[in-house]
Structure formats: C-alpha cells, structure tokens
Protein backbone atom coordinates (compact mmCIF):
# COMPACT_ATOMS: atom_id res chain seq x y z
CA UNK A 1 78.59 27.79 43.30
CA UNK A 2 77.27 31.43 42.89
CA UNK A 3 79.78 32.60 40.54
CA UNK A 4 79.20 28.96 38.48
CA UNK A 5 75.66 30.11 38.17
CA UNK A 6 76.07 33.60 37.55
CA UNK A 7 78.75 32.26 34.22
CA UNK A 8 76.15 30.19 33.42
CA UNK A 9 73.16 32.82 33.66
CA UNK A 10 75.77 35.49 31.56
CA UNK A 11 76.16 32.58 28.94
CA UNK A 12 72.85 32.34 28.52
CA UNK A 13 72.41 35.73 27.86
CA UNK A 14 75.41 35.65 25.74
CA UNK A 15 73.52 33.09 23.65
CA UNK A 16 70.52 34.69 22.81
CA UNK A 17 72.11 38.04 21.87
CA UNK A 18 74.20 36.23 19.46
CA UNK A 19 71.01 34.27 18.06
CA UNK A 20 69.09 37.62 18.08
CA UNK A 21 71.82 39.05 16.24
CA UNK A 22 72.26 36.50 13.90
CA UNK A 23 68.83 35.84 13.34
CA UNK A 24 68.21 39.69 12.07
CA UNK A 25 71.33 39.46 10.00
CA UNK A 26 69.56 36.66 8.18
CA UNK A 27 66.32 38.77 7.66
CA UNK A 28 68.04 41.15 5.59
CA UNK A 29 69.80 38.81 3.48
CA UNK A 30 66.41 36.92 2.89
CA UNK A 31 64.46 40.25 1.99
CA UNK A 32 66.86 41.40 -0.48
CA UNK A 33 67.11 38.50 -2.37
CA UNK A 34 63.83 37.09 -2.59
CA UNK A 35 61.51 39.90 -2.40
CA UNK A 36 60.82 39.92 -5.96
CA UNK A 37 59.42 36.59 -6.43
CA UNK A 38 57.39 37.25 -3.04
CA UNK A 39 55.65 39.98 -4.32
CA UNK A 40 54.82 37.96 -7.32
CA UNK A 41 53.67 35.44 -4.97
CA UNK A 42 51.02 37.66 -2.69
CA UNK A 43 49.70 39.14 -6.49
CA UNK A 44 48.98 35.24 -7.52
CA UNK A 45 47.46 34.35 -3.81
CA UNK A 46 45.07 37.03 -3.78
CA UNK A 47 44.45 38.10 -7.25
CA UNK A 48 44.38 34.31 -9.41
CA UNK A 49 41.74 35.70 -11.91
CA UNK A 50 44.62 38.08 -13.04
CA UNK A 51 47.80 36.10 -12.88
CA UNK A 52 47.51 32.67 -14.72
CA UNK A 53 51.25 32.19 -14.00
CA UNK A 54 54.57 33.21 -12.48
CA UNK A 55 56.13 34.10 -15.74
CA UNK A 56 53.59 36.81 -16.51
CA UNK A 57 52.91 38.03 -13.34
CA UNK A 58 56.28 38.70 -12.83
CA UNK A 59 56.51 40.55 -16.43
CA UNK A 60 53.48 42.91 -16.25
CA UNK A 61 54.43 44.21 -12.59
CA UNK A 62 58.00 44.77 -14.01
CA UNK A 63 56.66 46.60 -17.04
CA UNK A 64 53.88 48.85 -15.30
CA UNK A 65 55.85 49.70 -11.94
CA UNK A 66 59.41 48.87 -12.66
CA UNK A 67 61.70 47.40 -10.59
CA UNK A 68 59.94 49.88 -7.79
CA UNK A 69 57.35 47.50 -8.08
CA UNK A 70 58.39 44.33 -7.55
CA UNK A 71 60.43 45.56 -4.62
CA UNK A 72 56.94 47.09 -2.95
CA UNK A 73 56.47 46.26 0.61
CA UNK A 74 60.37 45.81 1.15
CA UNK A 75 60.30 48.06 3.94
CA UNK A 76 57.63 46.78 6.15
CA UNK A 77 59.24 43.06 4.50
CA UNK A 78 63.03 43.91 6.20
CA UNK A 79 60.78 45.05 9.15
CA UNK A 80 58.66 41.66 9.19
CA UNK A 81 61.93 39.56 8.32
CA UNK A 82 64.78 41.30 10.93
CA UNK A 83 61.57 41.59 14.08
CA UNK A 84 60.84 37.97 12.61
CA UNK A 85 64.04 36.03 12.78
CA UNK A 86 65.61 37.86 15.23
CA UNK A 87 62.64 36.92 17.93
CA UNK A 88 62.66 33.34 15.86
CA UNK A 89 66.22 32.57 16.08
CA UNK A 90 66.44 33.80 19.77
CA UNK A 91 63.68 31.69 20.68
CA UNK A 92 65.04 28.89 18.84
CA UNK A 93 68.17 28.83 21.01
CA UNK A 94 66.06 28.94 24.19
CA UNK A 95 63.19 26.20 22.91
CA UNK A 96 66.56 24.01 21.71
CA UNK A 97 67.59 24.17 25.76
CA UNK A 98 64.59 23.29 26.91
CA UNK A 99 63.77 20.56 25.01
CA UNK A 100 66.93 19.06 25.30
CA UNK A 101 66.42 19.28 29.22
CA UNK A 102 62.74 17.90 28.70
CA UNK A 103 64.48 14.96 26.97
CA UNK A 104 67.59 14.51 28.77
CA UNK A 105 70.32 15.45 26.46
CA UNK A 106 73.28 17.47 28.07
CA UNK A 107 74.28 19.36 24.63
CA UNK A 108 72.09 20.87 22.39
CA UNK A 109 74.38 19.95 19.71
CA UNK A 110 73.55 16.74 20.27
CA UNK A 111 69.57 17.48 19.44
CA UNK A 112 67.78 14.87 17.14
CA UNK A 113 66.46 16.29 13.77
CA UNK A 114 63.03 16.00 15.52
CA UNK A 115 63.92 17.58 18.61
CA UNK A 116 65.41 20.44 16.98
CA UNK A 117 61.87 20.64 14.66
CA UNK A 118 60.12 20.40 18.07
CA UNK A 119 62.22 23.86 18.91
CA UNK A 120 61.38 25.69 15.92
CA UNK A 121 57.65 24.83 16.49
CA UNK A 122 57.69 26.32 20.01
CA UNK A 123 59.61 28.94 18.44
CA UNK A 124 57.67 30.28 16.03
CA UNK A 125 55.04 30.75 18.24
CA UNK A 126 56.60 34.01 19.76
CA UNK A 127 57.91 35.48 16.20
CA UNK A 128 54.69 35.61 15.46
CA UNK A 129 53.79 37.98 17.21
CA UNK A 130 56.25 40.35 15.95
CA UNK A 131 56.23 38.86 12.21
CA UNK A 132 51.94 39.69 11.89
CA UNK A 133 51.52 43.42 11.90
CA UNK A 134 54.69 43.84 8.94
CA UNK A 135 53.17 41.08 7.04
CA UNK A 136 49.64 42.65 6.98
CA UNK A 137 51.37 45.98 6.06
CA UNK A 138 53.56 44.46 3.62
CA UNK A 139 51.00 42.09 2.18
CA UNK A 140 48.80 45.16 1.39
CA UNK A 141 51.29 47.53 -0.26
CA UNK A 142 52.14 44.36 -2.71
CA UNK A 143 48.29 44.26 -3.88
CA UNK A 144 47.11 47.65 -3.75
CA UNK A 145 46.88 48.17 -7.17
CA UNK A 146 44.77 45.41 -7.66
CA UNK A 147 42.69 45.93 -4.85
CA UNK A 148 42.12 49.72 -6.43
CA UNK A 149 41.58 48.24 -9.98
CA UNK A 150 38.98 45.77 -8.42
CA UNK A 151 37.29 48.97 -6.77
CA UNK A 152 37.24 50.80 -10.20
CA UNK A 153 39.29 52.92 -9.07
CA UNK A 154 43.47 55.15 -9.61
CA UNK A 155 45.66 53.15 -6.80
CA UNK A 156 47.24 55.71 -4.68
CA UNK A 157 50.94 55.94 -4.27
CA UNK A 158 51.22 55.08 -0.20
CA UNK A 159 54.17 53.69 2.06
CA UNK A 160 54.11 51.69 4.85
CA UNK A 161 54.05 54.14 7.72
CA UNK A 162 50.65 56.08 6.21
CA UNK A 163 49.24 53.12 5.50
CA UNK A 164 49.98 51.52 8.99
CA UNK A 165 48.26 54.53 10.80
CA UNK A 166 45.14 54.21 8.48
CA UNK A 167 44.73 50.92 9.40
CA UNK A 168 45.22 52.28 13.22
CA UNK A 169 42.78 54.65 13.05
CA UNK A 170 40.15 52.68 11.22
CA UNK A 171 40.75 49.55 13.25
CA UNK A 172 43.05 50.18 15.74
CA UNK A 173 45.62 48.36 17.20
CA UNK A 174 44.04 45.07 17.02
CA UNK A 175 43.41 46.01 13.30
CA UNK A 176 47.20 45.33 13.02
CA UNK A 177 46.86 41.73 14.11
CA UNK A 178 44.22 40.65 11.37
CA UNK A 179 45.48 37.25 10.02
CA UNK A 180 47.08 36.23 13.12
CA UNK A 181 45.22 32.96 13.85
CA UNK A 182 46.19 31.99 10.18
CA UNK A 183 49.67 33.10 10.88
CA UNK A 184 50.09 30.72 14.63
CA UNK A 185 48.45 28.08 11.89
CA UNK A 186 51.13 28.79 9.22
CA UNK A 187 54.51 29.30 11.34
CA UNK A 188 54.28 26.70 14.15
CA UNK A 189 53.91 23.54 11.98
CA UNK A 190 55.86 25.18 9.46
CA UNK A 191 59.00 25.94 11.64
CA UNK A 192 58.47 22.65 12.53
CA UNK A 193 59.51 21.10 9.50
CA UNK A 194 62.01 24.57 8.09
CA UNK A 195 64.37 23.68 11.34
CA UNK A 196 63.81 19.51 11.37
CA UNK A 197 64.93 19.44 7.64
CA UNK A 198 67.89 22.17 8.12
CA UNK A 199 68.80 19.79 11.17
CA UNK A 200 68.46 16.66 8.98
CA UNK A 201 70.30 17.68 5.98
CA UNK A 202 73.57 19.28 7.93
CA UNK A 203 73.76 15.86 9.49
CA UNK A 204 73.66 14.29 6.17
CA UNK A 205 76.01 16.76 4.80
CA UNK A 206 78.78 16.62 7.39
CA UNK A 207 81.85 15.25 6.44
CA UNK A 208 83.44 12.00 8.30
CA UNK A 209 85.58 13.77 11.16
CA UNK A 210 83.60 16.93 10.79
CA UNK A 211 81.26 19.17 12.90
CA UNK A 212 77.79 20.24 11.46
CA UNK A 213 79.83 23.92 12.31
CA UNK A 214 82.33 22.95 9.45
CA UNK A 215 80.21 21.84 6.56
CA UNK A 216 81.12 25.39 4.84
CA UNK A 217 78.94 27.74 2.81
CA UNK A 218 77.59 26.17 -0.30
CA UNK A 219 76.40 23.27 1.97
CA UNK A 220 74.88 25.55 4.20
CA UNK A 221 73.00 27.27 1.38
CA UNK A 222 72.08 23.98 0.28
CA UNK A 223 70.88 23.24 3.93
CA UNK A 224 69.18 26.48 4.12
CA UNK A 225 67.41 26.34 1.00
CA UNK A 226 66.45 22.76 1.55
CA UNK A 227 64.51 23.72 4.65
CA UNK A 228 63.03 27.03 3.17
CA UNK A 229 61.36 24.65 0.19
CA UNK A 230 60.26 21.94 2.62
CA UNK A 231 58.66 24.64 4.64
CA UNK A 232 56.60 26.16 1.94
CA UNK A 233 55.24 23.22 0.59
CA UNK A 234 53.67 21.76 4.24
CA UNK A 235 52.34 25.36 5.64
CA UNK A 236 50.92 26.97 1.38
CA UNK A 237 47.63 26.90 1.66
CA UNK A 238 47.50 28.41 5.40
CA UNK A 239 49.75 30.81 3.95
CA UNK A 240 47.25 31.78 0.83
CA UNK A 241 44.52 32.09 3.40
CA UNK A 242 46.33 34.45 5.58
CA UNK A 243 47.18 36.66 2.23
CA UNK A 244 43.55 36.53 1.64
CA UNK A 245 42.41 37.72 4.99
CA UNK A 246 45.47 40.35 5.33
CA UNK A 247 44.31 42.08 1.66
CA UNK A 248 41.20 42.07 2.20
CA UNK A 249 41.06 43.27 5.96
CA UNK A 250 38.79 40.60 5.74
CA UNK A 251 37.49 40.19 9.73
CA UNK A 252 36.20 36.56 9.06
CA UNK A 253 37.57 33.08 10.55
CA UNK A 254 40.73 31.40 9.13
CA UNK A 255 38.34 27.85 8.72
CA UNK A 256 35.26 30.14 7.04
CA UNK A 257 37.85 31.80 4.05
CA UNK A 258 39.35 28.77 3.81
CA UNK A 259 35.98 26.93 2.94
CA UNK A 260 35.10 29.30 1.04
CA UNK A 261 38.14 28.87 -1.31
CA UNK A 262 37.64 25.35 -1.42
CA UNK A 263 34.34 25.72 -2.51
CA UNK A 264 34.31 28.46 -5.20
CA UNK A 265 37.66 27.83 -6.16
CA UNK A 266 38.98 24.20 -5.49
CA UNK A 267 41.95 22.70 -4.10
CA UNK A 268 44.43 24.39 -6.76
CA UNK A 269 43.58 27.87 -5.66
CA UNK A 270 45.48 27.11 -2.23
CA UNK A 271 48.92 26.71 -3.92
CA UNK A 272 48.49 29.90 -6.62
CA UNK A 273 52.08 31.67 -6.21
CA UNK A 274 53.97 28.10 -4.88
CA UNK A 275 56.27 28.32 -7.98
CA UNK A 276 57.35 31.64 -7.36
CA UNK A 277 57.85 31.41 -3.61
CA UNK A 278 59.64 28.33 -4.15
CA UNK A 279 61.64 29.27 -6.56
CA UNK A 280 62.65 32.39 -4.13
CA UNK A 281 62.68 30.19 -0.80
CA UNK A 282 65.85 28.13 -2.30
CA UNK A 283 68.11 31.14 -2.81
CA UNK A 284 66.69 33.50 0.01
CA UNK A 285 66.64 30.80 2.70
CA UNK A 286 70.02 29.45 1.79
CA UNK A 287 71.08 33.48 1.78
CA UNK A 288 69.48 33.46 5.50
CA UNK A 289 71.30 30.89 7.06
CA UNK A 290 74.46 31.79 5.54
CA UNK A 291 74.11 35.54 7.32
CA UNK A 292 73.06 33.60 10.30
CA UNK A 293 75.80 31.17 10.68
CA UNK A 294 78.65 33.50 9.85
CA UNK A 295 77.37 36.46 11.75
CA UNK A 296 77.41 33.65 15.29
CA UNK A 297 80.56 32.59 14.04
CA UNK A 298 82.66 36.07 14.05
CA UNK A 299 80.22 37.19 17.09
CA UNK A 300 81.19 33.88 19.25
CA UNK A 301 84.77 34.74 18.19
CA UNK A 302 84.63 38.26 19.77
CA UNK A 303 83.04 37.72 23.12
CA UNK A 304 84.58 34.36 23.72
C-alpha cells in the first residue's frame, strides 16, 4: 500500500514537471510569433488619440523603430509568457485533478468542456502572480515613446532590467504588482473560457475511433487558436484597463479607470487594439499549444 502511494505521489510529480515544461515551451512559441501585433495592441489600448487603426499603427512603429520596435518588450514578454504558462499549465494539471475528484470522475480525460474551463479558472489564479510584474515591465517598454512624446519630451533608450529597478526604487516591490486586481479580473474568467473552448473544440475535432491525443497538428492549431480568440473577446476591456493602469503607473482602482473610460471615452475605447490581438491570438495560441502538446508527448515518452 506504501509503495502504491509513493508511485502515485512520484506520478504526480511526474505530471506537473511535464505540464511545467510544456507549458514554458508554449510561452516561447507564443512570444515569438505574436509579439508584433501585441505591441501594436498595448500602443492602440493606451494611446487611441494616436492610432486610429491596426494598419497604421503597425506601419509608423515599423518605419520609426524598425523591426526593433515592434519586437520591444520581448524580453520581459518571453519572461511574462514562459513564468506565465509554465505556473498556468502546471496548475492546470493539478486544478483538472481536483475538480474531477470534486465531481466524481476517475480520469481527467474524461473532464467535461466545463469542468476543464472550471480548471483553467482556478488556474489562472496562481499564474498571475508570476504573469503581473513582466506584463507591467513589458507593457511599459511597448509605450514609452508615447508616454515621452505626451511629456514633451526625447524617449530614452531603456531595457527591461533598468527599467524594472526604477520602478523598485521609486515604488518598490509592490510597485511591481500595479495592475494586479485588473489582471485576477482579466485571467480567471478568461482562462475560463481559453481552456472550456480548447476542451470543446478537440472533442468536436476528434475523429470516430480517435483520442483527443491523436487529432494531429493543424487541428490542434485550430484548437489552440480557437480558444486564444474566444479568450480575448470575453476578458478585452479588463485587459485595456489593466494596460491603462500598468502605463500609466496609475495607483487608482480597476472600477474608478474603468469609469472613467466609459465616461470620457465610451464603450468603443475598451476594445481599441482587439483586431490586432486577435489577429495575433489565432496564430500565437495555435503556435502555443502545438509546443505544449508535442513537448508532453516526447517528455511522457522518455520518463514512461
């Protein structure tokens, strides 16, 4: 009986390294390939009186800072993305246990689309703790030159690790975690629906005699990008409000800057930069799980 639980402890274990692993795998694929288009995004969330649209936004960044530009932030981004999904997929695999305890099913494989979206919820809850500080950093370097222009004055060339330590010294540590209410209100119900619809459409997908495990890549990518674009458009305008608070180390309540968008701006200003960042989620989310799959596939095949 010891040795039974002791296999079952090490499998545990076993389970969450390879979801770690995978999980951080799928950061890096995500970063690289949509970090463009997210930069564009932050520039139209927190700066809509310069960028009318996606298209030009994308164009004068390219032409004034190059491809340097619309790559700033990728740094503290791969940081944000691998601390992200590695904590987010781990916990995933753990919430997916024990929600399929708290409802009585033996295999987690056997999970309902809902159940699974319960998992992610409870998930997310832990990433982001880990996903905040990067973002703030990251979310910053993407608008400092229009946060200098707006202050009249040259932007300064900075990377993440100087600017992380001025916002340590002038804030300290909890300085770091500015946004982080908006980021609990952004993540949980948007995991929520980003693992119920990859969940939902893998069933759908799946072959007759197949395994959600065999589907192969382009479905997926299709999965993965399915759930990336269902995700943005439920959690947007949590996630505008969060960009506004991060770039403007703005110290104010989630509910007061988002009433004060609502009234000065209207209801359209809380989805500036959704084309973009959907238009980025499709191929950078599908690009995650594909990472994330394959790298628990050839991981499960060398410990097993």
């Amino acid at each position: 009986m010891t040795a039974l639980k002791k296999s079952s402890s090490m499998q545990h274990y076993k389970d969450a390294f390879i979801d770690l692993m995978g999980g951080s795998m799928g950061g890096v694929a995500c970063v690289y390939v949509g970090q463009p288009l997210d930069t564009v995004k932050v520039k139209m969330q927190t700066f809509p009186d310069l960028y009318k649209g996606m298209t030009g936004c994308f164009f004068q960044t390219l032409r004034r800072d190059g491809i340097r530009g619309l790559y700033a932030g990728t740094v503290p981004a791969l940081a944000a993305n691998i601390a992200e999904n590695s904590v987010l997929f781990a916990a995933y695999g753990v919430c997916q246990k024990a929600v399929a305890y708290a409802v009585g099913t033996k295999k987690v494989e056997d999970l309902s689309a809902i159940s699974n979206a319960s998992a992610g919820f409870l998930a997310a809850f832990f990433s982001s703790f880990t996903l905040c500080p990067a973002e703030l950093v990251k979310c910053q370097l993407q608008a400092m030159r229009e946060v200098a222009l707006s202050q009249n004055r040259e932007p300064e060339r900075i990377g993440p690790w100087k600017l992380t330590r001025q916002i340590l010294k002038a804030d300290g540590v909890a300085g770091l975690f500015r946004g982080l209410t908006s980021t609990f209100a952004r993540e949980m119900p948007g995991y929520f629906f980003f693992f119920g619809g990859y969940e939902a459409s893998r069933t759908l997908l799946t072959p007759k005699g197949k395994t959600k495990d065999e589907i192969g890549p382009l479905r997926t990518v299709l999965c993965g990008g399915f759930a990336g674009t269902v995700l943005w458009i439920a959690i947007f305008p949590a996630d505008v409000v969060k960009s506004r608070i991060q770039v403007a180390g703005s110290t104010e309540p989630m509910s007061k800057v988002l009433l004060g968008i609502l009234r000065n701006e209207g209801i359209p200003a809380l989805y500036n930069g959704l084309g973009p960042t959907v238009l980025r989620t499709f191929p950078a989310t599908g690009a995650l799980f594909l990472a994330y799959e394959g790298t628990k596939k050839i991981l499960h095949s060398l410990m097993d």
